[in-house]
Structures are given as C-alpha cells and as structure tokens.
C-alpha atoms as a PDB file:
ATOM      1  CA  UNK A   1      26.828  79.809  58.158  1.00  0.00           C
ATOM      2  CA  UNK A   2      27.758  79.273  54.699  1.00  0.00           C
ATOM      3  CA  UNK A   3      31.552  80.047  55.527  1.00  0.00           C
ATOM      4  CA  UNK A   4      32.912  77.882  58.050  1.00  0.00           C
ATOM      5  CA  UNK A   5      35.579  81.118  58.330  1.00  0.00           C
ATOM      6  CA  UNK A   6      31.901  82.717  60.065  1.00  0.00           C
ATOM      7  CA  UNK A   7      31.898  79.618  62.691  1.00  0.00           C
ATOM      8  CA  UNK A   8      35.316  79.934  63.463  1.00  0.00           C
ATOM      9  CA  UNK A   9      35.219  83.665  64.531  1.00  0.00           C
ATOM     10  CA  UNK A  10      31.945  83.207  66.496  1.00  0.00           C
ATOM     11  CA  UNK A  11      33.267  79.860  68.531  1.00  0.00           C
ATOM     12  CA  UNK A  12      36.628  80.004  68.317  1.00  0.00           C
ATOM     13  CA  UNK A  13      37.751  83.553  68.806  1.00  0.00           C
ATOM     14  CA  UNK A  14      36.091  84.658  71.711  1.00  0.00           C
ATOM     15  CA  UNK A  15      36.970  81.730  74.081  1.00  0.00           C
ATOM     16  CA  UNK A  16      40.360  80.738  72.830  1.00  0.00           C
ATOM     17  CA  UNK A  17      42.459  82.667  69.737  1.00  0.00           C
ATOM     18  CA  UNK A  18      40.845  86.419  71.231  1.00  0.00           C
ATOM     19  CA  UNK A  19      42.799  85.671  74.706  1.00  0.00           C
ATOM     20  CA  UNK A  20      46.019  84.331  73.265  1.00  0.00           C
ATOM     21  CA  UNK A  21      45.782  87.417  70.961  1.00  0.00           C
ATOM     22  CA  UNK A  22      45.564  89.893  73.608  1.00  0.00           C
ATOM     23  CA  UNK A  23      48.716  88.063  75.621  1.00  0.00           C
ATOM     24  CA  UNK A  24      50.699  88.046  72.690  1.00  0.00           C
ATOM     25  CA  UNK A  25      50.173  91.494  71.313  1.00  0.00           C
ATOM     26  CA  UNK A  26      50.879  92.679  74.553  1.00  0.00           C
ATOM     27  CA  UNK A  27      54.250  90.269  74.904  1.00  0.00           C
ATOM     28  CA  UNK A  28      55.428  92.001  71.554  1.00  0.00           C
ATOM     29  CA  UNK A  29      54.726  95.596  72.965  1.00  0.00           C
ATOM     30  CA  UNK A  30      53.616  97.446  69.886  1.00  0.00           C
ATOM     31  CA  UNK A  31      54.425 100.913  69.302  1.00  0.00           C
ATOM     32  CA  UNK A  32      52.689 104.316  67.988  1.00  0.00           C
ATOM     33  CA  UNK A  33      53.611 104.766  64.870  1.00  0.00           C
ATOM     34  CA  UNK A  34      54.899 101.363  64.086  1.00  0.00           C
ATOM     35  CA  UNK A  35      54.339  99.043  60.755  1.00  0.00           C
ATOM     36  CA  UNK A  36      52.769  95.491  62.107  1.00  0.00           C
ATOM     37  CA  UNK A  37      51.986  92.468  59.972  1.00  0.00           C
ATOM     38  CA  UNK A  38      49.968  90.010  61.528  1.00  0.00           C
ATOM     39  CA  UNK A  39      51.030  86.702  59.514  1.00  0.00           C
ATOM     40  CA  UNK A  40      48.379  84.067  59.030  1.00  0.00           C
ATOM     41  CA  UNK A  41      46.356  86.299  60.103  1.00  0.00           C
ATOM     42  CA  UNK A  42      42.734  84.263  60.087  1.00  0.00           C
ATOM     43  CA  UNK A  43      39.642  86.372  60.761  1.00  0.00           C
ATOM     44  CA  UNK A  44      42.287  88.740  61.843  1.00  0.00           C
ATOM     45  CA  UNK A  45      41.980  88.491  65.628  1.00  0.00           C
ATOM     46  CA  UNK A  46      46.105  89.712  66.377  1.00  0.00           C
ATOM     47  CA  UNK A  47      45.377  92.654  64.026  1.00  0.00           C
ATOM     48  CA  UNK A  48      42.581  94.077  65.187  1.00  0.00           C
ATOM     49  CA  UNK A  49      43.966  94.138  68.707  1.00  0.00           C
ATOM     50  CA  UNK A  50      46.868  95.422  67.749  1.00  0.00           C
ATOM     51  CA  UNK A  51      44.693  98.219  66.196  1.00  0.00           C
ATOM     52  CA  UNK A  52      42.631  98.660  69.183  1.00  0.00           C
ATOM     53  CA  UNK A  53      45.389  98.971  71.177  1.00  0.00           C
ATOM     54  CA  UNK A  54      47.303 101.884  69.438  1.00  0.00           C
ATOM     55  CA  UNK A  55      44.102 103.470  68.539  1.00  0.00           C
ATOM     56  CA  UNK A  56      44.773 105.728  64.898  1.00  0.00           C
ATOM     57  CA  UNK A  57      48.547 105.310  65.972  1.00  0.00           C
ATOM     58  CA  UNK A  58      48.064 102.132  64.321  1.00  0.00           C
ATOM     59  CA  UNK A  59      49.620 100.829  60.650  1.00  0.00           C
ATOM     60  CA  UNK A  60      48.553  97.128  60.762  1.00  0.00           C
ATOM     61  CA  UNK A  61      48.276  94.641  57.715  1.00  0.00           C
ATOM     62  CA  UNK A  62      46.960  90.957  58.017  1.00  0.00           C
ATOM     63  CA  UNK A  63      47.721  88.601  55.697  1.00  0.00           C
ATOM     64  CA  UNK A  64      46.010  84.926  54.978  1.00  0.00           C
ATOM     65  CA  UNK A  65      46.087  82.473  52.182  1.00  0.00           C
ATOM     66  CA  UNK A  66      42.519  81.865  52.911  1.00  0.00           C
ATOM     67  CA  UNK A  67      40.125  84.177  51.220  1.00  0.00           C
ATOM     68  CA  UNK A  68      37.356  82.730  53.344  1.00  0.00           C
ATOM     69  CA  UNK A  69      39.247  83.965  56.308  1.00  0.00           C
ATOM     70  CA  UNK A  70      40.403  86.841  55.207  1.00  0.00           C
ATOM     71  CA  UNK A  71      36.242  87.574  54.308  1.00  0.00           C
ATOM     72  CA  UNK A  72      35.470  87.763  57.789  1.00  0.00           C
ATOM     73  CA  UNK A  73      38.731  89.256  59.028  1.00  0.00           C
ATOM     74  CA  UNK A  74      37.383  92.370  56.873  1.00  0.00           C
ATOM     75  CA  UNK A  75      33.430  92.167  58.294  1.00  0.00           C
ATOM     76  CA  UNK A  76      34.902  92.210  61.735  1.00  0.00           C
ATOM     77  CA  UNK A  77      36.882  95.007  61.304  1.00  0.00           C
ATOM     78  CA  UNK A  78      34.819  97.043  59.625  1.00  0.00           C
ATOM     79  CA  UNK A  79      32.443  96.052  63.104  1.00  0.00           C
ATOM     80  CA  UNK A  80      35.135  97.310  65.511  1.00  0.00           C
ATOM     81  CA  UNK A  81      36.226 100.509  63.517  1.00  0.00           C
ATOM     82  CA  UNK A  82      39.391  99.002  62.589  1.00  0.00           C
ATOM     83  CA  UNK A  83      41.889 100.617  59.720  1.00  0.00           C
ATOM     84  CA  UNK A  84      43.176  97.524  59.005  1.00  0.00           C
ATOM     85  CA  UNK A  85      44.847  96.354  55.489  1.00  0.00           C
ATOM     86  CA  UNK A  86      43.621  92.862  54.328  1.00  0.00           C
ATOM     87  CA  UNK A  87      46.278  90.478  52.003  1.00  0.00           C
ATOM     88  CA  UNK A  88      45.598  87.334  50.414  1.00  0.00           C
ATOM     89  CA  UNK A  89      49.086  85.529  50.264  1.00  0.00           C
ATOM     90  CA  UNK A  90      51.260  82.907  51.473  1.00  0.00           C
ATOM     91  CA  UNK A  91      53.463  83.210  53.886  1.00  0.00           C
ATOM     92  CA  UNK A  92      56.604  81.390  51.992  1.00  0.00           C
ATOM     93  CA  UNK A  93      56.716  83.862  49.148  1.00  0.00           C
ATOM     94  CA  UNK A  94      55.227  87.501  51.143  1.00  0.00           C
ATOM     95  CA  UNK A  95      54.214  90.193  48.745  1.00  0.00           C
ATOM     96  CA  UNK A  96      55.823  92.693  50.622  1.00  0.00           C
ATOM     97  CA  UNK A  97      59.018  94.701  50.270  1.00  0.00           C
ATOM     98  CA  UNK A  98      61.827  94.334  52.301  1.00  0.00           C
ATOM     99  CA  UNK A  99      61.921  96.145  55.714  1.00  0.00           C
ATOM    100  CA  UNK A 100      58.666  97.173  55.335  1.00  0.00           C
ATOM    101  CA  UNK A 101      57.456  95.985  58.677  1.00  0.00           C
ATOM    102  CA  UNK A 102      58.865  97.223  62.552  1.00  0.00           C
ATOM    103  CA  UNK A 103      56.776  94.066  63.867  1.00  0.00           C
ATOM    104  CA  UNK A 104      55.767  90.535  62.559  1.00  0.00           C
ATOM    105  CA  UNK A 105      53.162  88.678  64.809  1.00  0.00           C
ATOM    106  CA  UNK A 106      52.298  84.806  63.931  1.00  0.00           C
ATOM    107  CA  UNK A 107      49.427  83.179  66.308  1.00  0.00           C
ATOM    108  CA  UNK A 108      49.351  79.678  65.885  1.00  0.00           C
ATOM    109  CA  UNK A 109      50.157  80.008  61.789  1.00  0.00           C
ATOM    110  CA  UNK A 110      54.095  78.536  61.958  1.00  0.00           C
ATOM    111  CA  UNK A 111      52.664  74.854  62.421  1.00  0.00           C
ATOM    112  CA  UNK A 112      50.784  74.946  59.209  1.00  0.00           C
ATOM    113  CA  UNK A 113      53.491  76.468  56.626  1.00  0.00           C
ATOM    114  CA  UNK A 114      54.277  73.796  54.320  1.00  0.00           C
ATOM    115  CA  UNK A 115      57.750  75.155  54.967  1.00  0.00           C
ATOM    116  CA  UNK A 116      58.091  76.668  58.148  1.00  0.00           C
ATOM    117  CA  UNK A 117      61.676  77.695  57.431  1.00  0.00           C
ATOM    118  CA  UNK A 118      61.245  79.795  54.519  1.00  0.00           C
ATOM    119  CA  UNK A 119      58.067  81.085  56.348  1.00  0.00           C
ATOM    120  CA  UNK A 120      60.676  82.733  58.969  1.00  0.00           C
ATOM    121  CA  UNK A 121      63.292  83.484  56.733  1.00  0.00           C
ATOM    122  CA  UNK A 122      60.406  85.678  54.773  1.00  0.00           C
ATOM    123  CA  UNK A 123      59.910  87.393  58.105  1.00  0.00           C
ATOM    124  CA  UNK A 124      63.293  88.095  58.678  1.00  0.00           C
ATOM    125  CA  UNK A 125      62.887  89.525  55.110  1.00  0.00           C
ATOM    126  CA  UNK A 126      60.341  91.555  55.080  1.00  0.00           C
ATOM    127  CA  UNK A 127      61.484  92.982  58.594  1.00  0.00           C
ATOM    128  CA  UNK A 128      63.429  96.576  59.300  1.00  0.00           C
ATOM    129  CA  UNK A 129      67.048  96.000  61.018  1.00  0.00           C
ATOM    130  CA  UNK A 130      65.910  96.023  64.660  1.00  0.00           C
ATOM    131  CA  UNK A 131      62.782  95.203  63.665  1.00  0.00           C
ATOM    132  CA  UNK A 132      61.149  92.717  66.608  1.00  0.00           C
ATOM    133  CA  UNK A 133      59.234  88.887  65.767  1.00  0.00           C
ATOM    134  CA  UNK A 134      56.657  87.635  68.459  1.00  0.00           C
ATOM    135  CA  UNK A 135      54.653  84.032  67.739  1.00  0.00           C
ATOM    136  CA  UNK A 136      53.458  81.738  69.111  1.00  0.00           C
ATOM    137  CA  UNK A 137      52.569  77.296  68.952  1.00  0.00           C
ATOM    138  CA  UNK A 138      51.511  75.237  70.370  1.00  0.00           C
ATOM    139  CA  UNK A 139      53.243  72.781  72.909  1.00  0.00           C
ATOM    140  CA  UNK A 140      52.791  68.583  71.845  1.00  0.00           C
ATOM    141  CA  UNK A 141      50.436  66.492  71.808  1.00  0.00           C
ATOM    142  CA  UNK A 142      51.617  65.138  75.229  1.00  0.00           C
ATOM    143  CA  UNK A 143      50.969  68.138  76.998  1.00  0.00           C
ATOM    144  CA  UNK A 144      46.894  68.413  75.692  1.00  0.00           C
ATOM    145  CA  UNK A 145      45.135  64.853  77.095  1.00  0.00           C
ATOM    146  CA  UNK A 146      42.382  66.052  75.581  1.00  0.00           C
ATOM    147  CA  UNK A 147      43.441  65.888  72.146  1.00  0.00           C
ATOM    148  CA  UNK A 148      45.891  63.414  72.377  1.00  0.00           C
ATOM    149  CA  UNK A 149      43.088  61.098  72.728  1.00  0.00           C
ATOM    150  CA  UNK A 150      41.001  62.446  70.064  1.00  0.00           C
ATOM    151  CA  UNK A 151      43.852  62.309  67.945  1.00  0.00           C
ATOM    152  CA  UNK A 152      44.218  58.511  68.460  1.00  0.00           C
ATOM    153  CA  UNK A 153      40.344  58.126  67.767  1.00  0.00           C
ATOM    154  CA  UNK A 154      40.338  59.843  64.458  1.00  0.00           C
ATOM    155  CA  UNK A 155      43.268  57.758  63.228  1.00  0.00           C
ATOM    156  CA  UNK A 156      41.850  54.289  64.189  1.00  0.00           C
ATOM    157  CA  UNK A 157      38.156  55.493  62.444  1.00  0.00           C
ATOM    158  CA  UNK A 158      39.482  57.967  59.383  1.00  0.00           C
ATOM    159  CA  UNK A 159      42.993  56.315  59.082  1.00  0.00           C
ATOM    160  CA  UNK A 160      45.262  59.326  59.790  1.00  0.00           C
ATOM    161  CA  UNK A 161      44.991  62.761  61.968  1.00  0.00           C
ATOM    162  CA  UNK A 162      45.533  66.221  61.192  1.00  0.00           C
ATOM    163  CA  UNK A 163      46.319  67.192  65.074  1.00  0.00           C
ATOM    164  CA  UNK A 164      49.692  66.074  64.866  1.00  0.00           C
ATOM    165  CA  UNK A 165      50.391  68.830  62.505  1.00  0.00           C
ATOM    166  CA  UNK A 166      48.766  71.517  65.045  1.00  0.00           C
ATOM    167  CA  UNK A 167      50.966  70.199  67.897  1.00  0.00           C
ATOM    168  CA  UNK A 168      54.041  69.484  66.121  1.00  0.00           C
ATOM    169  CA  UNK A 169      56.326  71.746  68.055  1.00  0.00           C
ATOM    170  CA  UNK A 170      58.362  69.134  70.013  1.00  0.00           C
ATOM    171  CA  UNK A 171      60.537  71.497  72.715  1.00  0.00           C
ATOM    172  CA  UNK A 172      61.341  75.259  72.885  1.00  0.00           C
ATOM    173  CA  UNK A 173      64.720  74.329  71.618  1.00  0.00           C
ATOM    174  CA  UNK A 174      63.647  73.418  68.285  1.00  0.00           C
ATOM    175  CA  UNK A 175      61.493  76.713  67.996  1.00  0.00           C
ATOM    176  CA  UNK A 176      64.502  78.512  68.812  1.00  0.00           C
ATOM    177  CA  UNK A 177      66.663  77.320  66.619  1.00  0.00           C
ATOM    178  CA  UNK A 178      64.399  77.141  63.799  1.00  0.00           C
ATOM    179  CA  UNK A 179      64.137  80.889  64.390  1.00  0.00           C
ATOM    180  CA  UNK A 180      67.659  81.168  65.128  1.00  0.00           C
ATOM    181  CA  UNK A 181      68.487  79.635  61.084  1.00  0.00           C
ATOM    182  CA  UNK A 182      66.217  82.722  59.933  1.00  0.00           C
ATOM    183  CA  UNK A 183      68.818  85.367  61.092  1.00  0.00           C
ATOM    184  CA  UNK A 184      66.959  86.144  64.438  1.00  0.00           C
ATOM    185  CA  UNK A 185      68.870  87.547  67.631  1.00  0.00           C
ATOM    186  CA  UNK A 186      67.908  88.070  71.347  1.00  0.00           C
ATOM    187  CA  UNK A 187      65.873  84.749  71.059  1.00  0.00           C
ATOM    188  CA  UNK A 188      63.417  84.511  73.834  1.00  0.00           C
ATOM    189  CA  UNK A 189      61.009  81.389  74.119  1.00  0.00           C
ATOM    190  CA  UNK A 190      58.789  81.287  77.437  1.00  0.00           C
ATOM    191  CA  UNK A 191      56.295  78.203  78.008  1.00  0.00           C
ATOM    192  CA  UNK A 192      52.923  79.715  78.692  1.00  0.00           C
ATOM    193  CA  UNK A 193      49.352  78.258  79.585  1.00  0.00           C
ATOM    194  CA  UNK A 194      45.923  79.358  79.445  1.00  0.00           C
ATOM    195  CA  UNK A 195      42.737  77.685  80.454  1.00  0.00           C
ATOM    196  CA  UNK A 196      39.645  78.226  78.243  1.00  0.00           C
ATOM    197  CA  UNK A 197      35.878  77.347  78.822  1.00  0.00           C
ATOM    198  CA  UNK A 198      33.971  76.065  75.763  1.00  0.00           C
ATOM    199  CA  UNK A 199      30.482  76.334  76.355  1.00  0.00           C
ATOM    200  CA  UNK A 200      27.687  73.406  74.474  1.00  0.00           C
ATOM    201  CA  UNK A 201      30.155  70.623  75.108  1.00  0.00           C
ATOM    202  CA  UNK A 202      28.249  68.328  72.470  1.00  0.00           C
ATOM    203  CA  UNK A 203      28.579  71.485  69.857  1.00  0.00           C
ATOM    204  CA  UNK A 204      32.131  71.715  70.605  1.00  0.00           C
ATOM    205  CA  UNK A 205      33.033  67.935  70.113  1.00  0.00           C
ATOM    206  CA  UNK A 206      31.224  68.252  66.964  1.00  0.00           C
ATOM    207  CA  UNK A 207      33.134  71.437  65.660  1.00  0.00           C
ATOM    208  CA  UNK A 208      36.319  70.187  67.061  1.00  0.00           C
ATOM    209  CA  UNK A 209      35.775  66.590  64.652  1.00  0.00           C
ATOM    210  CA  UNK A 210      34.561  68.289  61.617  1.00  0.00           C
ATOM    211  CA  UNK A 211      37.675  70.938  62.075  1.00  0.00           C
ATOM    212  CA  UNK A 212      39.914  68.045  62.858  1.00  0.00           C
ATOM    213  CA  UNK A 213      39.169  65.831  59.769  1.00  0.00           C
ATOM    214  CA  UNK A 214      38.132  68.709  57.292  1.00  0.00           C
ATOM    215  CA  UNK A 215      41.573  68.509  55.472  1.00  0.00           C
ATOM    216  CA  UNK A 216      41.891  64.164  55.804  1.00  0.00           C
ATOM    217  CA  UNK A 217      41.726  62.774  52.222  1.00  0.00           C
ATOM    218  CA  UNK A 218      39.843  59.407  52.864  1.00  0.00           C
ATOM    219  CA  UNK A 219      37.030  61.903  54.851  1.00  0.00           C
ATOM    220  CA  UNK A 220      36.916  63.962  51.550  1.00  0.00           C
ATOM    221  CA  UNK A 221      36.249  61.235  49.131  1.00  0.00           C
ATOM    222  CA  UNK A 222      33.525  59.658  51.226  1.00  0.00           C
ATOM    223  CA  UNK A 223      29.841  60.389  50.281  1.00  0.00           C
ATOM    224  CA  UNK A 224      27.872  62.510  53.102  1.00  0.00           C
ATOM    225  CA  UNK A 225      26.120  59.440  54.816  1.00  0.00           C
ATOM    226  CA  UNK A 226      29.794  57.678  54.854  1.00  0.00           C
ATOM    227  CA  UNK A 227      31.363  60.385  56.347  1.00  0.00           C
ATOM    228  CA  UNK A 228      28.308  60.664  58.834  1.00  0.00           C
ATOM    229  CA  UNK A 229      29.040  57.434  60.205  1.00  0.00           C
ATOM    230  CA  UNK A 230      32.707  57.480  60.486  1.00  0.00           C
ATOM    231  CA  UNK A 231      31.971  61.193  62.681  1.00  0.00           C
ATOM    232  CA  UNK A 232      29.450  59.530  64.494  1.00  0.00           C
ATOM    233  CA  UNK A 233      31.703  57.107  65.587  1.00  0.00           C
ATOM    234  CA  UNK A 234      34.405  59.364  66.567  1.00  0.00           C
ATOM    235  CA  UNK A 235      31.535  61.036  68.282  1.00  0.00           C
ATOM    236  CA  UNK A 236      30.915  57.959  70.453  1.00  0.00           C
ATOM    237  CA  UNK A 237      34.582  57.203  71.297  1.00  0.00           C
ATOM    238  CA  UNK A 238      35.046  60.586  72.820  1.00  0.00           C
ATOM    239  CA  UNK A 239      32.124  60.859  75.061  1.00  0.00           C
ATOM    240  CA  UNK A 240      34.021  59.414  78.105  1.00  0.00           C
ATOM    241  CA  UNK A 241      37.252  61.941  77.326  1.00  0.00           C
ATOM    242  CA  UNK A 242      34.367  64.564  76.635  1.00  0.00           C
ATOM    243  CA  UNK A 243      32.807  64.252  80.015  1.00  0.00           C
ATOM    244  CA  UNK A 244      35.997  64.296  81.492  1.00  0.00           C
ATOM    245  CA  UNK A 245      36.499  67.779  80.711  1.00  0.00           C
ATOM    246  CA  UNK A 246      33.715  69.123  81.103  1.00  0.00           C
ATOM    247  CA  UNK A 247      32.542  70.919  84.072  1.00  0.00           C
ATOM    248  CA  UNK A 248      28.778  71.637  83.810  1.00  0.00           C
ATOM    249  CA  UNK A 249      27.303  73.324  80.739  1.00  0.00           C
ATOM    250  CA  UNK A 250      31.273  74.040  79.537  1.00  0.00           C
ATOM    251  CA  UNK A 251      34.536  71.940  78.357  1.00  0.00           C
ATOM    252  CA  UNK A 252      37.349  73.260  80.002  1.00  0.00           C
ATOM    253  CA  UNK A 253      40.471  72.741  78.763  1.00  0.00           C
ATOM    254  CA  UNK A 254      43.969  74.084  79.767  1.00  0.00           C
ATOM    255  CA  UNK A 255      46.311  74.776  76.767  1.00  0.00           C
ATOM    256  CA  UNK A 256      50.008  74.824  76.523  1.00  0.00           C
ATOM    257  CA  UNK A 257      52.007  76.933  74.133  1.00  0.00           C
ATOM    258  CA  UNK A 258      55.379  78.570  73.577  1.00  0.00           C
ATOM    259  CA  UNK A 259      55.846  82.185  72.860  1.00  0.00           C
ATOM    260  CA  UNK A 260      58.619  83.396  71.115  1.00  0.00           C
ATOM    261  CA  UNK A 261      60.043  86.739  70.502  1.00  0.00           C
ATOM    262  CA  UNK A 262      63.458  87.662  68.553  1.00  0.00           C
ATOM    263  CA  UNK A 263      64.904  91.045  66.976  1.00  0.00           C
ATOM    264  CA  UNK A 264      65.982  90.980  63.076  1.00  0.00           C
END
C-alpha cells in the first residue's frame, strides 16, 4: 500500500476506531436533518456512520489536515454509498462559518492539536446555540500496560516516544475543564472501555512500532538499514509484553477512554 492512510483503514478501523465510532455516534444521538462535522476526521470512520445511520437524512462533513487520509476517507465512502463532504483543514483555524454545524464529533483527534484549546474554542465557533459536542481520548498511559511498556522501549532505543502524546489526557477533570474554557455547558465526561482483538500479533507489533516512531526526528534522519536495526530492536524488547497479550492467533487488548459530551 503506497499510502500508509490505506493500512490504517484496513487494520485499524475494523478492530478498533470502527467500534469506538459506532459507540460514540450513538452517545451523541444524531438527528434527521441535522448538520454534523466529524473533526479530524481520518479515513472518515465517525462520518460515514453517522451517514449510515440517518440514511439520506444525513448532512455530514469530515474534515482532516491529512490529504492522505482524507484520500481514503473519500474511496470508502464512495464504497458504502455515503454523501459525505470531504475538507482538508486544520482544526485550529476551521474553514467553516459560524453556527454552521448542530453537531461536532472528535474521535481520538483532541490529543494531537498542537493547540487543543483553540481546537475547542473553534468548535464552540463553528457550532449553532444549542448545538451539542461529543469526543472522545484516550485515558493515560497508566491505564494501557501494553503501551506503557512499549512506550518505555522506544525511548531507551529511538531516544523519545510519541505515545505520550496519544495518552496525554491525565483525568476527566482536565477534559472537562478544558472544554468548559471553550464556552461549553451541560458537561458530561463518562470513563468507558472496550476490548479489541488484533489478529497477526507479529504484524501488529510491527504496525504499532512503525506508527509509533513514524513522526520521531532521530528515526527520520536515520538511513533505512539504521532505522531497521533500531525497529528490530524494539521488536525484540516487546516480545515478552507481546506474548502477554496475546491469546492465540490475536493480541487482545482492553482500552480505556473518556467520552465527553457538552451543549454550545
């Protein structure tokens, strides 16, 4: 697959993001005739169930800053029969008018806005007065073993870790009150978890390091066989955590997030 966007939807989607999505569109309770904007949308997973769900009810945008993602967000939909409007844009600065949205949705997006506070208050924004907010992150570090550990492994072999940015949500009380500083009211913020089966355990360690360390500066200026070995030796370090999760031919994994909902 010459866009890793392609490996994410085939992988990732259907075992982990595609059940979250379906939980969380149905925790925002989406209306006929409403105006949705999934936000970071990805390969567009919350939008198209949205759209499945209210049928040709359904006015649904996703927006990305990833044109890679946003590429198979559109093949995907165009598989499913979705009517879905794709966006390329970030979600600091959206290129949308205000109020032009009833509902915002944000699946694991918040943790990677370089400014998760103007990220909300562009939400509030870009909401209708009454207009309703459901996301959801993940929980710490602390609560996934799993990754805790393989954090810790790529930051002794590559220096630093990008997983502390995906877990960086420290209680439900910060999440509330960062959504809370937005303008948000009726702030609701329920733990939830979810256990998902990865099948080809060795295939998912190896997606799961090459995600992890994608974005790592000293992994980036490295030659291919350099990087090789450095992966190779994460590899090795996280056998014994690997086969501790994994139950047969599958990893399973429980994962722990917070889902949030608020009215503008």
């Amino acid at each position: 697959m010459t866009n890793p966007a392609e490996a994410y939807e085939s992988y990732m989607v259907p075992v982990l993001f595609g059940p979250w999505a379906s939980d969380l569109v149905e925790a925002a309770e989406p209306r006929r005739g409403e105006r949705i904007l999934d936000l970071a949308c990805g390969t567009g997973i919350v939008a198209r169930e949205a759209a499945r769900r209210l049928g040709a009810a359904a006015s649904v945008t996703g927006l990305d800053a990833s044109s890679n993602m946003l590429a198979v967000a559109r093949s995907a939909a165009v598989r499913e029969n979705r009517k879905i409007e794709w966006r390329e844009g970030r979600a600091e600065a959206l290129p949308f008018r205000d109020g032009a949205f009833d509902l915002v949705l944000c699946q694991f997006g918040l943790m990677f806005f370089s400014d998760p506070s103007a990220a909300l208050n562009e939400a509030h924004r870009v909401l209708e007065s009454g207009g309703r907010l459901a996301l959801a992150v993940w929980q710490p570090l602390d609560r996934h073993p799993f990754y805790r550990t393989l954090h810790q492994v790529i930051q002794r072999r590559a220096g630093v870790s990008a997983l502390e940015q995906i877990f960086s949500w420290r209680d439900a009380g910060e999440l509330s009150r960062s959504i809370e500083g937005a303008g948000f009211r009726s702030i609701d913020v329920e733990p939830v978890s979810k256990t998902s089966r990865f099948p080809n355990p060795e295939g998912f360690l190896v997606s799961e390091i090459a995600v992890d360390t994608a974005s790592i500066p000293t992994m980036q200026s490295l030659d291919d066989r350099a990087r090789e070995r450095i992966v190779a030796a994460i590899s090795q370090d996280m056998q014994g955590p690997l086969d501790a999760v994994t139950r047969g031919d599958h990893v399973v994994i429980e994962f722990h997030a917070w889902v949030a909902r608020a009215v503008a």
